[in-house]
N, C-alpha and C. Protein backbone atom coordinates (compact mmCIF):
# COMPACT_ATOMS: atom_id res chain seq x y z
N UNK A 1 18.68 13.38 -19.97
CA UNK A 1 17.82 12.47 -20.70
C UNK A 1 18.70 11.61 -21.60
N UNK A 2 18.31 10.23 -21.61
CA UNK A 2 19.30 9.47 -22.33
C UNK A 2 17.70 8.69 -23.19
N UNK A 3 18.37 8.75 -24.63
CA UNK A 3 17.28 7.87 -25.12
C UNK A 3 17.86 6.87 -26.35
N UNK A 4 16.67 5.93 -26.70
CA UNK A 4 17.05 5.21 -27.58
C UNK A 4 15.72 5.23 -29.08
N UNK A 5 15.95 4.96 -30.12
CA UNK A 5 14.67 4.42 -31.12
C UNK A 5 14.38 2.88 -31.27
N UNK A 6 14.10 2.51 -31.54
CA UNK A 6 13.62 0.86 -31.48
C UNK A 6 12.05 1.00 -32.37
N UNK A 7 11.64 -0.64 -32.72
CA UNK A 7 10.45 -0.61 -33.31
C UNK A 7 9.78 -1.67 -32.23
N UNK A 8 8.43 -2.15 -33.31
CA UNK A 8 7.56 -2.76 -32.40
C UNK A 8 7.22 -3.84 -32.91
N UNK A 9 7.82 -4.80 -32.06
CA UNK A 9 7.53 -6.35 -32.95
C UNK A 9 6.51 -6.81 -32.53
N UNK A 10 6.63 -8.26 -31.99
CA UNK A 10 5.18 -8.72 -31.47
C UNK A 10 4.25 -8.23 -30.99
N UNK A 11 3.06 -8.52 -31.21
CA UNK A 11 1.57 -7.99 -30.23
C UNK A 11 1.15 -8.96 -29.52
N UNK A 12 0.90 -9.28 -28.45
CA UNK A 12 0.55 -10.49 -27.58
C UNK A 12 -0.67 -9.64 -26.77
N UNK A 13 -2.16 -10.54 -27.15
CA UNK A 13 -3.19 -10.24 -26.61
C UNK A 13 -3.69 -11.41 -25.83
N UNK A 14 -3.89 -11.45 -24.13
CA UNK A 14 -3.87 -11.82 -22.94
C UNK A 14 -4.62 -11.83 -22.47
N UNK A 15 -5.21 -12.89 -22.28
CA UNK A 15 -6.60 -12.56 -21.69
C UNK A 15 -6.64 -13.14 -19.98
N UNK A 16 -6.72 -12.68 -19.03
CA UNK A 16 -6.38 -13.23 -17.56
C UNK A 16 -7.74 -13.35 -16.88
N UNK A 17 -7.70 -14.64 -16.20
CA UNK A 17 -9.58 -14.87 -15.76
C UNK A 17 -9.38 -14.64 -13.89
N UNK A 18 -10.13 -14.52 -13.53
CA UNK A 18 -10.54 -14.89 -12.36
C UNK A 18 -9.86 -15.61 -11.54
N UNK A 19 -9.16 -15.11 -10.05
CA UNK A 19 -8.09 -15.23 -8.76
C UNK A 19 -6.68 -15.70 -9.98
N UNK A 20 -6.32 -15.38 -10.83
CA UNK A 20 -5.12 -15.68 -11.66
C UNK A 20 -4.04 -14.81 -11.08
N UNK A 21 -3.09 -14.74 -10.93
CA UNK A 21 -2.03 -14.09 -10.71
C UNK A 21 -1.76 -12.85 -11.90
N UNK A 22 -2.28 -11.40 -11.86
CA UNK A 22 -1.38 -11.18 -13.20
C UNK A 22 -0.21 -10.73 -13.27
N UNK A 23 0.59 -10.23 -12.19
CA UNK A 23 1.92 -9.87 -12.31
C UNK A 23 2.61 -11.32 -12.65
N UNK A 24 2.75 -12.50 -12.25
CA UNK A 24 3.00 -13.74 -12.68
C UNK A 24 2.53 -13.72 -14.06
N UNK A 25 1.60 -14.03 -14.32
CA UNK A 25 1.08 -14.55 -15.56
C UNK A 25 1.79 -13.43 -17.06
N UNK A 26 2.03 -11.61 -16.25
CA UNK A 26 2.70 -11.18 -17.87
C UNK A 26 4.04 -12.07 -17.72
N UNK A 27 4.79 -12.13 -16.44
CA UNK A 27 6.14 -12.75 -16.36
C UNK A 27 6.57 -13.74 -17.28
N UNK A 28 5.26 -14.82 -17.11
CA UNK A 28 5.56 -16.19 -17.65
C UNK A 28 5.37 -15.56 -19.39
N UNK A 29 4.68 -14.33 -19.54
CA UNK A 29 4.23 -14.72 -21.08
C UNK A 29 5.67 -13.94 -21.29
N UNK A 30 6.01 -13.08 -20.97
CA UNK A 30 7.76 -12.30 -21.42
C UNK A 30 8.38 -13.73 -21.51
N UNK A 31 8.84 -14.72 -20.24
CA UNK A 31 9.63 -15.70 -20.50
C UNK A 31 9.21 -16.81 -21.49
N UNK A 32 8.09 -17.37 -21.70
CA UNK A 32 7.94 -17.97 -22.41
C UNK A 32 8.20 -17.79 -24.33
N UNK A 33 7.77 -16.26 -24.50
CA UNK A 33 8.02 -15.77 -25.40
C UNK A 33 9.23 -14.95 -26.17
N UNK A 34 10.28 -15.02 -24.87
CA UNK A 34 11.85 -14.24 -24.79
C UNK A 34 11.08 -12.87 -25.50
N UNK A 35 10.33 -12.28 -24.48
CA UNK A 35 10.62 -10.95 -24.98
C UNK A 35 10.86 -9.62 -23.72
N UNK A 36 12.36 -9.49 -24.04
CA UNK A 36 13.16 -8.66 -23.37
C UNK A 36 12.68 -7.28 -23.26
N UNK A 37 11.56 -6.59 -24.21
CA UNK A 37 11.46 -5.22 -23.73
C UNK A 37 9.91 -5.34 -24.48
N UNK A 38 9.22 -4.43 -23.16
CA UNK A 38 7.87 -4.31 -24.05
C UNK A 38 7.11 -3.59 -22.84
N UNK A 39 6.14 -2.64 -23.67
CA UNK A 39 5.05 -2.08 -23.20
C UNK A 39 3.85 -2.70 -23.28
N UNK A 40 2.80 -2.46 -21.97
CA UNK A 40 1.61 -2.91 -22.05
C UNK A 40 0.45 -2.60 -21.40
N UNK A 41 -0.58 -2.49 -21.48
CA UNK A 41 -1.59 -1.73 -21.29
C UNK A 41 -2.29 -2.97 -20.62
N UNK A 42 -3.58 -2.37 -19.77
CA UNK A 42 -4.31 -3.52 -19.07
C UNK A 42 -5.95 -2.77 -18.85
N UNK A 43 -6.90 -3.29 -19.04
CA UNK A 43 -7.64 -3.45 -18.41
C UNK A 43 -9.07 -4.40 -18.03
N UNK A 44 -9.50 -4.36 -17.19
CA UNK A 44 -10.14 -4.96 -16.11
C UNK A 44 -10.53 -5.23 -14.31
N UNK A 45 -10.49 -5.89 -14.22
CA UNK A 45 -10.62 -6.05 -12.31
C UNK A 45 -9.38 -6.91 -11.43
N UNK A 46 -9.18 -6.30 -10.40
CA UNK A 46 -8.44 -6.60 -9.64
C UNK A 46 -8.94 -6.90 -8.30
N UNK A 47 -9.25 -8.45 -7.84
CA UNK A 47 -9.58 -8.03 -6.18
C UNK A 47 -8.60 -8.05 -5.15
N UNK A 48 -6.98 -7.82 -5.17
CA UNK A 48 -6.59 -8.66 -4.06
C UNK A 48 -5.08 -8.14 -5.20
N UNK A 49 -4.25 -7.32 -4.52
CA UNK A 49 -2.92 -6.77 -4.82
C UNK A 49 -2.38 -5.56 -3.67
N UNK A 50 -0.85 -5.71 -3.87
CA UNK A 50 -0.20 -5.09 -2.91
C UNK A 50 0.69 -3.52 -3.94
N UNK A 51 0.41 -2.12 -4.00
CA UNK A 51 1.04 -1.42 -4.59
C UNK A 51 1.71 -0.13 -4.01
N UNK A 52 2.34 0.60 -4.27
CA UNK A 52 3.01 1.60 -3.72
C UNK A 52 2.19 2.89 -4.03
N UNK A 53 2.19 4.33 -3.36
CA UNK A 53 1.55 5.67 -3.44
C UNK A 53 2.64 6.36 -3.45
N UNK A 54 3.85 6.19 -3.47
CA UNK A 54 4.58 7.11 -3.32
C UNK A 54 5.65 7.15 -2.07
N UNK A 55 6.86 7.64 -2.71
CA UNK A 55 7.91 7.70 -0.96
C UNK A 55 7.22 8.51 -0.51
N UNK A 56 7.94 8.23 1.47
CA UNK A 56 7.38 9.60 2.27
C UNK A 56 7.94 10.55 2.15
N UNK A 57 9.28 10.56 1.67
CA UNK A 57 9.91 11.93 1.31
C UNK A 57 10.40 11.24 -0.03
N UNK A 58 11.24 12.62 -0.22
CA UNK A 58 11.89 12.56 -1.34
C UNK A 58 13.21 12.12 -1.48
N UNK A 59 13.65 11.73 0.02
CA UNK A 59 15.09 11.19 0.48
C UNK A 59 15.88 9.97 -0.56
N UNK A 60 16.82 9.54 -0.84
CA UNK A 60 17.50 8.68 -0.81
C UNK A 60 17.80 7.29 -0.23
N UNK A 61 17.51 6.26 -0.07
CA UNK A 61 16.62 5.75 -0.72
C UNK A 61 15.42 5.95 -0.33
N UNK A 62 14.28 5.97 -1.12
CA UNK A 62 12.90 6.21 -1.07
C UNK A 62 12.49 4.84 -0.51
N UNK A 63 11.74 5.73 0.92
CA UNK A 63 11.18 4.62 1.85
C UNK A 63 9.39 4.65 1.04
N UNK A 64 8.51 3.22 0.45
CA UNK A 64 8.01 3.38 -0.30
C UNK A 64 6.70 3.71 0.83
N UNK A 65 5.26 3.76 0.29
CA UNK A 65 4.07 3.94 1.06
C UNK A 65 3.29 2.95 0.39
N UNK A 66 3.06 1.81 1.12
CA UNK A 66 2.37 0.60 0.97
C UNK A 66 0.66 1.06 0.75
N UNK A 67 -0.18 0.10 0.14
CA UNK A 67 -1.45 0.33 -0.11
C UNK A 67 -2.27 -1.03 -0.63
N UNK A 68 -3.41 -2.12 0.00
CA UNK A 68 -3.13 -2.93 -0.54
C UNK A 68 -4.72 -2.75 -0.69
N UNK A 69 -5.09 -3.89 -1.97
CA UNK A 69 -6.62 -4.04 -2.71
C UNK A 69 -7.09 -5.20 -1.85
N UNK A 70 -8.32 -5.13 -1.20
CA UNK A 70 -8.50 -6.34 -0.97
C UNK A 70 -9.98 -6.76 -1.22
N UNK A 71 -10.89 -5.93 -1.84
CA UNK A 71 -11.88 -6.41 -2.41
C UNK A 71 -11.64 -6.05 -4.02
N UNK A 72 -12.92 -6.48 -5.17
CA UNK A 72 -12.88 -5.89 -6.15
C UNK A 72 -13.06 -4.67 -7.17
N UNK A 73 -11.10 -4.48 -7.59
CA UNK A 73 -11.57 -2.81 -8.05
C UNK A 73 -11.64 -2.71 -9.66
N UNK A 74 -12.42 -2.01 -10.05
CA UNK A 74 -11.72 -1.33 -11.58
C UNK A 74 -10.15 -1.26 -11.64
N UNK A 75 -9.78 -1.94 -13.20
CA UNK A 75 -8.02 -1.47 -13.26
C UNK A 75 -8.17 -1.03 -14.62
N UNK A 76 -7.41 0.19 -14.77
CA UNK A 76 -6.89 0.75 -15.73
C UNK A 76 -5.35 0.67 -15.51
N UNK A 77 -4.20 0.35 -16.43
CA UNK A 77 -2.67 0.73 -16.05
C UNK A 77 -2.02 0.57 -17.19
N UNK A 78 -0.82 1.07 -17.51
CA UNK A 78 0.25 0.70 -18.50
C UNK A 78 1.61 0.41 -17.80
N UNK A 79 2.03 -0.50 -18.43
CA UNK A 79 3.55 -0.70 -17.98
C UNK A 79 4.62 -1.17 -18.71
N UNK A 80 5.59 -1.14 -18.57
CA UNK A 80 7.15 -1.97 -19.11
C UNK A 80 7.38 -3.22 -18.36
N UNK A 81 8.46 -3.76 -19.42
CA UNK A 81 8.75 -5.46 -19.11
C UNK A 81 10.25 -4.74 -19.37
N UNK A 82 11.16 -4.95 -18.96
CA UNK A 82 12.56 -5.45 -19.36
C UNK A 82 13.39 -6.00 -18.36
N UNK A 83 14.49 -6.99 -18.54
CA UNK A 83 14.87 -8.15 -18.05
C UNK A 83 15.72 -7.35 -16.70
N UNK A 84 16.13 -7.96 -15.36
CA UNK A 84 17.00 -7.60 -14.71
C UNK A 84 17.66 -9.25 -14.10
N UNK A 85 18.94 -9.00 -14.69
CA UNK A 85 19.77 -10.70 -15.14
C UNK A 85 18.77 -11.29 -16.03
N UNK A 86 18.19 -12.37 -15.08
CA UNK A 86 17.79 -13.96 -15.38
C UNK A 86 16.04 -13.76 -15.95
N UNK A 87 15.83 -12.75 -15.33
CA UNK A 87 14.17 -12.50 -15.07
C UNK A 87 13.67 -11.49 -15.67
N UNK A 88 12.67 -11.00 -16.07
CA UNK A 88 11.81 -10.25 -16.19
C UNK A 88 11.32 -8.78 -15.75
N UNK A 89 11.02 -7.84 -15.49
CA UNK A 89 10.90 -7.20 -14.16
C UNK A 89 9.78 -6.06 -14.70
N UNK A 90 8.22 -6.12 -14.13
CA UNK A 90 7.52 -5.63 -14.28
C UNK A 90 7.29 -4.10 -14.11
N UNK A 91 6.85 -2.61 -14.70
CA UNK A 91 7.20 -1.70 -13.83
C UNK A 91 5.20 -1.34 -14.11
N UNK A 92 4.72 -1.35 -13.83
CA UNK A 92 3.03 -0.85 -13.91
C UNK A 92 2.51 -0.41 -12.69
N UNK A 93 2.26 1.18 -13.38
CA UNK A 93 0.96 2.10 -12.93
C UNK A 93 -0.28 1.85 -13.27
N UNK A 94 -1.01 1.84 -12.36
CA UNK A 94 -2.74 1.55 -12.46
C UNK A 94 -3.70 2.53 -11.62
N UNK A 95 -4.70 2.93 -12.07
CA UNK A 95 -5.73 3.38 -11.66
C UNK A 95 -6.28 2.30 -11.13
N UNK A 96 -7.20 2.24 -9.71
CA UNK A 96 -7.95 1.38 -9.30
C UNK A 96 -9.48 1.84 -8.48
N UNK A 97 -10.40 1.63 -9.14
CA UNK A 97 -11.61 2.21 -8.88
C UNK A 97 -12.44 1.46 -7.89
N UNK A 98 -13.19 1.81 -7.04
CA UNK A 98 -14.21 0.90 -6.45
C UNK A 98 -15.04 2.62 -6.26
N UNK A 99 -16.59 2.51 -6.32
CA UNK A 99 -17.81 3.48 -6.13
C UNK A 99 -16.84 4.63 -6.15
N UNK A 100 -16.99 5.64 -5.58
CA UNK A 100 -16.11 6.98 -5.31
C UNK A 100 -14.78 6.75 -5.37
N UNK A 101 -14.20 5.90 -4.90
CA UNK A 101 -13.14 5.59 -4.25
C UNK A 101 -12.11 5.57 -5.28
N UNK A 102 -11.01 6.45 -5.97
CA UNK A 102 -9.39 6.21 -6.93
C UNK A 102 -8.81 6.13 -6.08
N UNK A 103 -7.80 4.87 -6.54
CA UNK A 103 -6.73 4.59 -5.67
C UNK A 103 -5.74 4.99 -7.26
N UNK A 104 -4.58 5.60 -7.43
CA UNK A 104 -3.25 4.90 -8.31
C UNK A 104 -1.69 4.62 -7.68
N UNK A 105 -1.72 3.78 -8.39
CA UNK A 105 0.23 3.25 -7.73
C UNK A 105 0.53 2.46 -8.29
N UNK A 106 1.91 2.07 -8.42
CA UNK A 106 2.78 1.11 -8.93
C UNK A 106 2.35 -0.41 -8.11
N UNK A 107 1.76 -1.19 -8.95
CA UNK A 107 1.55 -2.66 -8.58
C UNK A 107 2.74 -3.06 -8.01
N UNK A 108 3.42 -4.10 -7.09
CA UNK A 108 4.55 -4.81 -7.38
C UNK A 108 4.28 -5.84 -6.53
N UNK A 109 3.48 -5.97 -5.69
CA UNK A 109 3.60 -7.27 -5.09
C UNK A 109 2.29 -8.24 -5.83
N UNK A 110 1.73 -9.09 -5.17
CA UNK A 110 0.58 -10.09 -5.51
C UNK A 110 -0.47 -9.79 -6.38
N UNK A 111 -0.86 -10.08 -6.79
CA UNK A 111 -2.08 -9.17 -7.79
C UNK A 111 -2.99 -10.83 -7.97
N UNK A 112 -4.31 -10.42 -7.38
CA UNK A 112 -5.28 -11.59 -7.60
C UNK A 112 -6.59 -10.69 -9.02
N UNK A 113 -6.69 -11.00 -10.04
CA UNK A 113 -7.58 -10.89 -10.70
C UNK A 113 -9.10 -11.21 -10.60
N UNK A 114 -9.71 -9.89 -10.66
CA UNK A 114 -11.30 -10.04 -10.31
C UNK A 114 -12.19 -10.13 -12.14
N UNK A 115 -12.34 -11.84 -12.02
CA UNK A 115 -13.45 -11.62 -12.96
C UNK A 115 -12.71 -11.75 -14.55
N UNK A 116 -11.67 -10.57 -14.92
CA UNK A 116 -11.04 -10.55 -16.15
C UNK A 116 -10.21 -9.36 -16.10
N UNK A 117 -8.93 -9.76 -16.52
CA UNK A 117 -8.05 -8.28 -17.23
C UNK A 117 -7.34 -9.02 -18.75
N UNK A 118 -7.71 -7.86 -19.55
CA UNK A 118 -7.34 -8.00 -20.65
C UNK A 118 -6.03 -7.29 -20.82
N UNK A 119 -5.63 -7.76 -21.50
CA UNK A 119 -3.73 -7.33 -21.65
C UNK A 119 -3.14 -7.15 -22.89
N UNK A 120 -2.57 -6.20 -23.58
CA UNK A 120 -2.17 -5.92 -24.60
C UNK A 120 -0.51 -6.12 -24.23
N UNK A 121 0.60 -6.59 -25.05
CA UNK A 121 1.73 -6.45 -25.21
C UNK A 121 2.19 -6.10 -26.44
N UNK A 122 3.14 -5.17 -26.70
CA UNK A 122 4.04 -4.62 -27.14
C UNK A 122 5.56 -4.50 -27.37
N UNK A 123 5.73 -5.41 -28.21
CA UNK A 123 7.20 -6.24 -27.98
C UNK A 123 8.15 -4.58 -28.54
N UNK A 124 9.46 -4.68 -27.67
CA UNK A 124 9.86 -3.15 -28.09
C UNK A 124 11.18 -4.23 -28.64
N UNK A 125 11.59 -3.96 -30.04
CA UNK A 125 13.06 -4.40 -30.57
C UNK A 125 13.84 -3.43 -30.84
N UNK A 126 15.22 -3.61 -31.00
CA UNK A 126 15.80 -2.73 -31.72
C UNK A 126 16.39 -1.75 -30.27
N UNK A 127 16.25 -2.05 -29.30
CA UNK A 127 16.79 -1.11 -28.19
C UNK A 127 17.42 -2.34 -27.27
N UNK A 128 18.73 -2.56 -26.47
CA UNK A 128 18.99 -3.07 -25.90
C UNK A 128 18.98 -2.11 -24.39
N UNK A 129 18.02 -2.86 -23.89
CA UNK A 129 18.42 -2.05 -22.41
C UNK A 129 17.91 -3.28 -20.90
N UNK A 130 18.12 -2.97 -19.81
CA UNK A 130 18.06 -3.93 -19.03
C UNK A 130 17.95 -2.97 -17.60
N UNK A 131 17.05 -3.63 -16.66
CA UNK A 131 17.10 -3.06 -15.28
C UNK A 131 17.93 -3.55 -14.36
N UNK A 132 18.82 -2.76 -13.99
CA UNK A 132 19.98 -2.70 -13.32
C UNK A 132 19.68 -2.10 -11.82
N UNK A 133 20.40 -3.02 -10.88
CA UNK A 133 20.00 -2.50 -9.09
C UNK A 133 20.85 -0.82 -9.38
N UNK A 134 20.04 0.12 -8.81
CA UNK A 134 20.40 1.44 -8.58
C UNK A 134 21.16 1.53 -6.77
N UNK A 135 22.23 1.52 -6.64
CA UNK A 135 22.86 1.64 -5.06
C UNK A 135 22.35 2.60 -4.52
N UNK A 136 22.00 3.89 -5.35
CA UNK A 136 21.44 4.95 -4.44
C UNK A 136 20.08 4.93 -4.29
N UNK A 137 19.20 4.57 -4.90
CA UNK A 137 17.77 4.67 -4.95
C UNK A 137 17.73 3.25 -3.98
N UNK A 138 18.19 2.42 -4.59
CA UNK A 138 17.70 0.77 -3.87
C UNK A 138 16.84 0.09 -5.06
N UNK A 139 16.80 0.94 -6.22
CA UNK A 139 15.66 0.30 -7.21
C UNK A 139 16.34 0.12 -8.65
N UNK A 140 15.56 -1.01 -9.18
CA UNK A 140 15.92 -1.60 -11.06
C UNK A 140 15.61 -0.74 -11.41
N UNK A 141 16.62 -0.20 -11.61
CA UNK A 141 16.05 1.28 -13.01
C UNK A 141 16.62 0.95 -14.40
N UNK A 142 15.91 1.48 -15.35
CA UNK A 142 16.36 1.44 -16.52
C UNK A 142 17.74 1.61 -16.69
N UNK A 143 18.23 1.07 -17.73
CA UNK A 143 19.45 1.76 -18.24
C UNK A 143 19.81 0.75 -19.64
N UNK A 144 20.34 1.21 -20.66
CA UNK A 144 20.43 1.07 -22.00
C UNK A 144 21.86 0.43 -22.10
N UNK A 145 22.09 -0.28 -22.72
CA UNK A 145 23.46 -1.44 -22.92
C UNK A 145 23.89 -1.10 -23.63
């Protein structure tokens, strides 16, 4: 375990409407706002996103298990922002509801917004860290500067 302390600067409250992009839309608000590390919480509807369930094994690199939304679901999720180089790089888990039906997984591709997601940010200061390509995994993983 490697850790750091840091505090909590900005609060950025987000409001995302209807077919909006939201994996785009936190992007642009991190870049627009230069904020390099932050947690954030979400909820609302999602009709139309691409997310992961999990590798099929536990192998090296982890081959992922695709899962995609294509009508409108309930979203519950929290996630991290921190930069990898030039960009941004989203990491969010979500619950996704429709009647009976839980789906959860890591968002990462397209995300079309159903209706509204509300968005809390959490600017994290005081910690320098950045997502760095992992050679063995194949993935931006954390790591502290």
């Amino acid at each position: 375990m490697d850790y750091r302390v840091g505090s909590i600067g900005r609060v950025v409250v987000a409001k995302f409407s209807d077919s909006e992009d939201l994996l785009k839309g936190i992007k642009d608000i991190c870049i627009k706002e230069n904020i390099r590390g932050a947690v954030f919480f979400l909820i609302g509807g999602l009709k139309k996103g691409e997310f992961v369930v999990g590798p099929e094994t536990e192998q090296m690199p982890p081959k992922p298990i695709w899962r995609e939304l294509r009508e409108s679901h309930e979203v519950l999720g929290i996630g991290t922002v921190f930069w990898e180089a030039d960009e941004p790089k989203i990491h969010l888990h979500s619950a996704y509801g429709k009647r009976d039906s839980v789906k959860v997984g890591c968002l990462r591709k397209y995300s079309e917004v159903f209706l509204i997601i509300e968005a809390i940010i959490l600017e994290v200061t005081g910690i320098s860290a950045e997502r760095i390509m992992d050679p063995k995994s194949g993935l931006s993983l954390l790591q502290f500067t």
